[in-house]
Structures are given as structure tokens and as C-alpha cells.
N, C-alpha and C. Protein backbone atom coordinates (compact mmCIF):
# COMPACT_ATOMS: atom_id res chain seq x y z
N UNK A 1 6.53 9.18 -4.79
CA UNK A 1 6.21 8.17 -3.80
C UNK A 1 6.84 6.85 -4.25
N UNK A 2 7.68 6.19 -3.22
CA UNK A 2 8.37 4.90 -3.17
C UNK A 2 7.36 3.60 -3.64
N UNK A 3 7.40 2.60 -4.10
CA UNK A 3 6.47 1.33 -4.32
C UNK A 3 6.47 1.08 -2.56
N UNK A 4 7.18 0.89 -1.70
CA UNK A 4 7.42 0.78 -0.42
C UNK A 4 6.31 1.66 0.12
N UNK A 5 5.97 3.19 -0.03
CA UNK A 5 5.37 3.93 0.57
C UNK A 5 3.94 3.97 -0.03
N UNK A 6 3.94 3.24 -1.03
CA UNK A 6 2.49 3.40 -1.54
C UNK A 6 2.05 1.45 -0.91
N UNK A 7 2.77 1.32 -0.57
CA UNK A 7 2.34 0.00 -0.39
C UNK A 7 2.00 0.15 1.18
N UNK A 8 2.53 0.78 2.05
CA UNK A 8 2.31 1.16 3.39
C UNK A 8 0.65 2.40 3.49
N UNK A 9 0.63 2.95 2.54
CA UNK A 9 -0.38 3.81 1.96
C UNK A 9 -1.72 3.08 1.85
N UNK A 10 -1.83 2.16 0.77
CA UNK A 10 -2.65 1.07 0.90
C UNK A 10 -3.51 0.35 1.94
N UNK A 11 -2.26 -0.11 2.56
CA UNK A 11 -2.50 -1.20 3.55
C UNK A 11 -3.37 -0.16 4.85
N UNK A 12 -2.19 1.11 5.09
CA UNK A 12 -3.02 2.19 5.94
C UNK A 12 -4.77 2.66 5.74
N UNK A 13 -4.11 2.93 4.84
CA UNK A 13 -5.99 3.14 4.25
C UNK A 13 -7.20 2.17 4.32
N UNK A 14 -6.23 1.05 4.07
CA UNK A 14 -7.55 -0.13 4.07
C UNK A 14 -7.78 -0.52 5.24
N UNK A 15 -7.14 -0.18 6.29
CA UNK A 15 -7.38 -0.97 7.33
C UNK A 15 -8.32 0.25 8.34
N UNK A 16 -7.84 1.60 7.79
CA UNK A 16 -8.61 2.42 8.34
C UNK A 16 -9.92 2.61 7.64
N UNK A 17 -10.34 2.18 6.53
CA UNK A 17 -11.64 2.56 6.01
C UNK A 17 -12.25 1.06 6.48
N UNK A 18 -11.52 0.18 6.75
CA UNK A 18 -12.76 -1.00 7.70
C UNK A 18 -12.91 -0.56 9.05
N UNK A 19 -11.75 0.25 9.54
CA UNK A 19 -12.37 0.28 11.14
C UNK A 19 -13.24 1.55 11.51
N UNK A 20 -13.16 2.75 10.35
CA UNK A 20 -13.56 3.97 9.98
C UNK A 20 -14.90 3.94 9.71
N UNK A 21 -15.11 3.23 8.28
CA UNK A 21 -16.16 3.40 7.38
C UNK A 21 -15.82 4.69 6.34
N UNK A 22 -15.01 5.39 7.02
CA UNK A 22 -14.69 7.18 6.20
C UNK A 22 -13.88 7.27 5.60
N UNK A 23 -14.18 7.29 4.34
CA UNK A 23 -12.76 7.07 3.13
C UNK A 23 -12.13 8.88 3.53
N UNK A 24 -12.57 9.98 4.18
CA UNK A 24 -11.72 11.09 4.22
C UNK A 24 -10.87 10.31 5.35
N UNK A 25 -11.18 10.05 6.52
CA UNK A 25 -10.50 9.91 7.54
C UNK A 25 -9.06 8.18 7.38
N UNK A 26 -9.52 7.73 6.01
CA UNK A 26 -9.14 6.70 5.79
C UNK A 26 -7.95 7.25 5.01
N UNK A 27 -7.80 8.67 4.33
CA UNK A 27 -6.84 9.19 3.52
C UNK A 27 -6.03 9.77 4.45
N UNK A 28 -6.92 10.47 5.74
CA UNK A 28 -5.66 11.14 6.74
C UNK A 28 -5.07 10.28 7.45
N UNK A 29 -5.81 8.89 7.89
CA UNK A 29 -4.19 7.69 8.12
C UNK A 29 -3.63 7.64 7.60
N UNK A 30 -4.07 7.63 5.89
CA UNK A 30 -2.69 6.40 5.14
C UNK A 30 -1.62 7.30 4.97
N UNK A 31 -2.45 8.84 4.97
CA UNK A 31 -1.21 9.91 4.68
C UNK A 31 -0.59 9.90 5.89
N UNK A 32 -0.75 10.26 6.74
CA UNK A 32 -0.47 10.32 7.90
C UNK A 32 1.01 9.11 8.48
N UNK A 33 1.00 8.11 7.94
CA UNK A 33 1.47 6.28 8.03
C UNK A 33 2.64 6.72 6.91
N UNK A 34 2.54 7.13 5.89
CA UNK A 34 3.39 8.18 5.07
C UNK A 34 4.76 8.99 5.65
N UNK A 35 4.30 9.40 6.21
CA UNK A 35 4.58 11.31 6.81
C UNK A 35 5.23 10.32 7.44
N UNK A 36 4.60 9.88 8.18
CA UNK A 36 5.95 9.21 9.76
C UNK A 36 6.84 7.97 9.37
N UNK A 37 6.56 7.22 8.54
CA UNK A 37 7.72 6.69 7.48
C UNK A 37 9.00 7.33 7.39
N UNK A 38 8.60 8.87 6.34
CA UNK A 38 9.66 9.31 5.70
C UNK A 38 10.45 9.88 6.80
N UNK A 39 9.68 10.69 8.14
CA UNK A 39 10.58 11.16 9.05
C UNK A 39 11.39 9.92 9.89
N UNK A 40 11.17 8.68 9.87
CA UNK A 40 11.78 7.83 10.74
C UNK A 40 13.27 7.63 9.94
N UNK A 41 12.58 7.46 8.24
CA UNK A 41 14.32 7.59 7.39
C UNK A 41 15.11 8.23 7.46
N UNK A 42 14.84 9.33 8.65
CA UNK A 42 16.01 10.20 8.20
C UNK A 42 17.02 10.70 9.69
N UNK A 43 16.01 9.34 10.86
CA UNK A 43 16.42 9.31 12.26
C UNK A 43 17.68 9.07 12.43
N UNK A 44 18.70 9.73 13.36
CA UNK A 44 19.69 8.93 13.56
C UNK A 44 20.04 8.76 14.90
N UNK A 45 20.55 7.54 15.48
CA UNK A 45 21.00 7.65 16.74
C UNK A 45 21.77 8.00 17.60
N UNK A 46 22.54 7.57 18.88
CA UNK A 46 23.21 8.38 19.70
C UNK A 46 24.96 8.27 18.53
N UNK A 47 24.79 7.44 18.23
CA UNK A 47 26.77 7.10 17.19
C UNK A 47 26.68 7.73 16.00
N UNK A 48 25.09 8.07 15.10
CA UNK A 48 25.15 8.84 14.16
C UNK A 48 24.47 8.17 12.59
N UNK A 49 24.32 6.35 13.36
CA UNK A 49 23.99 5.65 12.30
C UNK A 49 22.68 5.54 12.04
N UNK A 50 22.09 5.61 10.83
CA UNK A 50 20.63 5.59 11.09
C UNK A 50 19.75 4.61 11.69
N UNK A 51 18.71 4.80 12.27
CA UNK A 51 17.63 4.11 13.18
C UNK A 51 17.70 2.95 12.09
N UNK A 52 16.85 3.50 11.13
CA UNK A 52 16.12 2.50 10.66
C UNK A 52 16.79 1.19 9.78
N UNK A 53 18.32 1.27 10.32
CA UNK A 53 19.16 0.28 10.02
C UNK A 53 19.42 -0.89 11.21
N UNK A 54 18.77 0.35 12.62
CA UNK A 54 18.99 -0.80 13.40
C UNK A 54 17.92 -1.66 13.84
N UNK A 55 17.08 -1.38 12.97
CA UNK A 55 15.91 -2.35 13.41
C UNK A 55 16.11 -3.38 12.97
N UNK A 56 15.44 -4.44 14.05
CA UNK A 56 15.29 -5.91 14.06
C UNK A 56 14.06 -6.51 13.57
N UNK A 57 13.94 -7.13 12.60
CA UNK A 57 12.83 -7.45 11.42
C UNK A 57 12.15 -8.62 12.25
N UNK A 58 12.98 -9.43 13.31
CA UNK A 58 12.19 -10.74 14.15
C UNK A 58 10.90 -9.83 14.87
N UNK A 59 11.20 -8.50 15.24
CA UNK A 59 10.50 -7.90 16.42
C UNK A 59 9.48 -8.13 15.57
N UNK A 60 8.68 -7.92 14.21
CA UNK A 60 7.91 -7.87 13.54
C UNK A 60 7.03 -8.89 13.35
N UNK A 61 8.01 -10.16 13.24
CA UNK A 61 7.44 -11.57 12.75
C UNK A 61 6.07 -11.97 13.10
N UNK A 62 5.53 -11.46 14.19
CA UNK A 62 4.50 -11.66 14.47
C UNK A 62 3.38 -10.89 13.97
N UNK A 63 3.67 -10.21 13.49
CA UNK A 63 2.57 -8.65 13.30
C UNK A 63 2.59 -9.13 11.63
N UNK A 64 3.55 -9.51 11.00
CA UNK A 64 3.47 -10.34 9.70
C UNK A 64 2.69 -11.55 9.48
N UNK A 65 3.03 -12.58 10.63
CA UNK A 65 2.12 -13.44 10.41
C UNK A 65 0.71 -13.36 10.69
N UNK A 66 0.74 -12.37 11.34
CA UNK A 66 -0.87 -12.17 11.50
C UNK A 66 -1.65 -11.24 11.00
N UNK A 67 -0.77 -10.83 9.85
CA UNK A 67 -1.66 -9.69 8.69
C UNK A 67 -3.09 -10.47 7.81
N UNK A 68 -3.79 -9.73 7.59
CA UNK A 68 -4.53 -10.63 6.72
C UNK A 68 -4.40 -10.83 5.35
């Protein structure tokens, strides 16, 4: 596991065991937040280049600033 994917792991988990209360159901998000990570790395689009190169980091800015 990546520092990247355990850090997405984390954050998954924690946010599901406050809205949960259920540390099992809090492990099948973060795993879960995991799993669909690694399959998005390996997306590619209609020219062949990968997705996750063409993402735009502004689309985010907001969902950053409003993390807790």
C-alpha cells in the first residue's frame, strides 16, 4: 500500500466511522475508497492516455478547502 493510499484509507475510514458509528462498515469504505483508486490508475481514455493524468486539480479546490 502507497503512503497516497493509506492516506485516502484513513481519511475514508474516519469519515465513515463518524457518519457510521461501525468500525466494520468503516473498514468496508476505506477499503472499498482503495479498490476504486487503484482501478481508476489504470483507466485510459478514448487517445490511450491515462484518465488520471487528465484530471483537473481546480475541480477539487473546493472539496479541499472544505475538508476538516
Amino acid at each position: 500500500m502507497t503512503d497516497g493510499e493509506r492516506l485516502v484509507w484513513a481519511a475514508s475510514y474516519a469519515l465513515a466511522l463518524e457518519r457510521a458509528g461501525d468500525a466494520v462498515a468503516a473498514v468496508r469504505a476505506a477499503t472499498s475508497a482503495v479498490s476504486q483508486l487503484r482501478e481508476v490508475s489504470h483507466l485510459r481514455d478514448g487517445s490511450g492516455d491515462l484518465v488520471i493524468f487528465g484530471v483537473n486539480e481546480r475541480h477539487f479546490v473546493d472539496e479541499i478547502v472544505t475538508a476538516p
